[in-house]
Protein backbone atom coordinates (compact mmCIF):
# COMPACT_ATOMS: atom_id res chain seq x y z
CA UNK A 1 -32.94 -3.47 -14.68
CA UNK A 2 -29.41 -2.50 -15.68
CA UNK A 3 -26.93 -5.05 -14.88
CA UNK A 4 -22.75 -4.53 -14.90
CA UNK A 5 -19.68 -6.95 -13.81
CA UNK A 6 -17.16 -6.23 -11.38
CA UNK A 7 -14.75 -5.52 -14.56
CA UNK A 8 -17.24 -2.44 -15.39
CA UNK A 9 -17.45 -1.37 -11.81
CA UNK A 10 -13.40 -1.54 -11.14
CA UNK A 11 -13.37 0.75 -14.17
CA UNK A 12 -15.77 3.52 -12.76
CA UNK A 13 -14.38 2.86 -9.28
CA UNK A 14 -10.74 3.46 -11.22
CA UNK A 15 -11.96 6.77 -12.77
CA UNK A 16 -14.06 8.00 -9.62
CA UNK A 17 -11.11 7.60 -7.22
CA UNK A 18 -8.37 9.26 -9.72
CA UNK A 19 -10.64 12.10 -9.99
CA UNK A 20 -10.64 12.89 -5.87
CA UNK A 21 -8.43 15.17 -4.17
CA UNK A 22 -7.83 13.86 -0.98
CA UNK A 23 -9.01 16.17 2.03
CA UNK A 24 -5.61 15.32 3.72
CA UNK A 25 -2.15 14.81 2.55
CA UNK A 26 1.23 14.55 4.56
CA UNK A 27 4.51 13.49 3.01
CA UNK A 28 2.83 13.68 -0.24
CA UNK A 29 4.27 15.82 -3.31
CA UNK A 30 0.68 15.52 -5.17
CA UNK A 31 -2.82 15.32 -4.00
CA UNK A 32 -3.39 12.63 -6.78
CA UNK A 33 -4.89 9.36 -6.67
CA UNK A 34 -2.71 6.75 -9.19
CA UNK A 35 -3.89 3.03 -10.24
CA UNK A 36 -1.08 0.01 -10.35
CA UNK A 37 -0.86 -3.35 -11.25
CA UNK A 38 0.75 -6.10 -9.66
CA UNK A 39 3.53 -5.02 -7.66
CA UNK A 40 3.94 -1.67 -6.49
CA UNK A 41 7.28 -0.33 -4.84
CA UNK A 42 6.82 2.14 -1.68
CA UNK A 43 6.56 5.77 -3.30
CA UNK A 44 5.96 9.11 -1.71
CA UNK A 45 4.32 10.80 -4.74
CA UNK A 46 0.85 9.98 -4.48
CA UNK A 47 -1.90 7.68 -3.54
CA UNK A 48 -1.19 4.46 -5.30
CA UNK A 49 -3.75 1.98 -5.14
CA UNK A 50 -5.34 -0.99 -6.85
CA UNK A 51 -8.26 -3.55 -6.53
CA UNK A 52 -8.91 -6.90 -4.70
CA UNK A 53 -12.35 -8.68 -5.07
CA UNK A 54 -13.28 -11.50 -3.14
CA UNK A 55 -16.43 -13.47 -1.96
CA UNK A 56 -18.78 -12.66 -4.90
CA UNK A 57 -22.21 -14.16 -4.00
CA UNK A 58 -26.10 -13.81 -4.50
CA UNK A 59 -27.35 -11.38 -1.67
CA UNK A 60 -29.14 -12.97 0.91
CA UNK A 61 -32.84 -11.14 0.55
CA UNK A 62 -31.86 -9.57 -2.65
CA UNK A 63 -33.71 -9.24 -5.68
CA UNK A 64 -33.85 -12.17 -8.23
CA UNK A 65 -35.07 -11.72 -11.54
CA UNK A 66 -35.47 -13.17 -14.58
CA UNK A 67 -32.18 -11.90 -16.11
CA UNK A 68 -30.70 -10.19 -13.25
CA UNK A 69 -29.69 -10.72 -9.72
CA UNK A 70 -28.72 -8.84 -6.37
CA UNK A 71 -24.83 -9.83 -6.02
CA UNK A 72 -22.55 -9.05 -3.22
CA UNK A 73 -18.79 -8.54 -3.48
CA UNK A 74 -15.91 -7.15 -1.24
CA UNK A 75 -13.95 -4.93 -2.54
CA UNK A 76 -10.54 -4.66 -1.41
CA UNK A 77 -8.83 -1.10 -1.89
CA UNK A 78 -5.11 -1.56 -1.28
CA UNK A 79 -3.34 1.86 -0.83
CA UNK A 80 0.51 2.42 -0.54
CA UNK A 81 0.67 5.80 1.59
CA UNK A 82 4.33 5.85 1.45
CA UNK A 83 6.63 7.90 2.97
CA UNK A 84 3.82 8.78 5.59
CA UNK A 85 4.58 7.66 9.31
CA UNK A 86 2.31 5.04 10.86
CA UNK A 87 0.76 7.07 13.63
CA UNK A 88 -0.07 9.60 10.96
CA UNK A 89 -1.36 7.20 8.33
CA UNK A 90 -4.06 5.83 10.33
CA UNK A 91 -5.64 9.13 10.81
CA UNK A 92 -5.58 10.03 6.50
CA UNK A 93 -6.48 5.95 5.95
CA UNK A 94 -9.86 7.03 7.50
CA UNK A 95 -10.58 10.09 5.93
CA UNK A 96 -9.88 8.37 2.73
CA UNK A 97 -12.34 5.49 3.81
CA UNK A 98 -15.25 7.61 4.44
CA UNK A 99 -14.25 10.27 1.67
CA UNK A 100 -13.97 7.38 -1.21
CA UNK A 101 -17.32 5.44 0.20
CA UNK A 102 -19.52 8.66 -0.40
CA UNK A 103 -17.74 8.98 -4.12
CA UNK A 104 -18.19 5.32 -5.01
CA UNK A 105 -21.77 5.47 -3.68
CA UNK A 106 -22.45 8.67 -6.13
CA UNK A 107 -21.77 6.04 -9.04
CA UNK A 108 -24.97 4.24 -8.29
CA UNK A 109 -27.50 6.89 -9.56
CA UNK A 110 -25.51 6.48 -12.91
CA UNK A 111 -27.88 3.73 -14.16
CA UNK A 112 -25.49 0.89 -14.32
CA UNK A 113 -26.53 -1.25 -12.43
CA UNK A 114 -24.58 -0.88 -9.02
CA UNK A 115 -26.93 -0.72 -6.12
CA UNK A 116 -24.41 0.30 -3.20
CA UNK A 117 -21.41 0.46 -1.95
CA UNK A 118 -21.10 -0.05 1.87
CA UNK A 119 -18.08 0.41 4.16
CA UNK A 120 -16.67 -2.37 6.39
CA UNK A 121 -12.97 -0.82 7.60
CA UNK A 122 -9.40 -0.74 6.81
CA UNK A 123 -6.02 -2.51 8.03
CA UNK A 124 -2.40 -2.53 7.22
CA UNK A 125 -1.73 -4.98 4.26
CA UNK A 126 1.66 -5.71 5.75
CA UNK A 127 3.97 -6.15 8.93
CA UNK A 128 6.18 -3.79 7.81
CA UNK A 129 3.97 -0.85 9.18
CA UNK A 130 6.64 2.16 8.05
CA UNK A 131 5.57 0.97 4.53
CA UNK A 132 2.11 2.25 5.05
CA UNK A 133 0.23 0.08 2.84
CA UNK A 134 -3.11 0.12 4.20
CA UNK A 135 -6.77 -1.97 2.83
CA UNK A 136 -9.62 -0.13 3.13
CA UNK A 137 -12.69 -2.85 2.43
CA UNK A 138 -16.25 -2.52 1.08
CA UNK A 139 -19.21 -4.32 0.58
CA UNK A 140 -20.50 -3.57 -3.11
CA UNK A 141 -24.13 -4.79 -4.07
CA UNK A 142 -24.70 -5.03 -7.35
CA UNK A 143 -26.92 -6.74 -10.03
CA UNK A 144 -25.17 -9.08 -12.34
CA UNK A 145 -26.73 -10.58 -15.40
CA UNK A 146 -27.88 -14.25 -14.66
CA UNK A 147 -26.15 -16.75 -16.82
């Protein structure tokens, strides 16, 4: 059975999401997704947005082989939505949930080893709210080479 790391999925999830066009935009000049590192200032230009991964684990009643086993991650999606007002945000946040969950589930038929991606919900990442800098969260089974 194929196995990847998170490094190898962050890179197809990278590629997958800055290939979308998001369904909705507001406040946006481009309907493109970007990738940062680190800090990010607010912008208005696109979708900027880069990974968190936390809680990597052995799923419970998943498969263990030999040289591979069922692992569990969350993956953290932070998005800065700038220049788009709260009460608006929350309603494109969602779409962009459930619109990147079906692409990064289309990545598991590639043969690489990722078994599913599932969704668990977004948040603001801040208290500044106008900054509209939102977490959308996933659970991401995959199977990692034993070592």
């Amino acid at each position: 059975m194929p196995t990847i790391t998170t490094d190898e999925i962050a890179a197809s999830f990278r590629t997958a999401i800055e290939g979308v066009t998001p369904r909705m935009i507001e406040g946006q000049s481009t309907r493109t997704w970007k990738f940062y590192e680190g800090e990010q200032p607010v912008r208005s230009d696109s979708r900027w947005f880069k990974f968190e991964w936390d809680g990597e684990g052995d799923t419970p009643d998943g498969f263990m082989g030999p040289l591979s086993v069922d692992t569990t991650v969350t993956c953290s999606i932070v998005v800065d939505y700038g220049g788009i007002p709260e009460r608006r945000v929350k309603i494109i946040a969602a779409d962009d949930m459930h619109q990147l969950r079906d692409v990064l589930n289309r990545l598991k038929d590639s043969g690489t080893g990722l078994r599913w991606v599932e969704l668990l919900g977004w948040d603001f990442a801040n208290q500044d709210r106008n900054q509209s800098r939102i977490v959308l969260q996933y659970t991401v089974r995959y199977m990692k080479a034993r070592g």
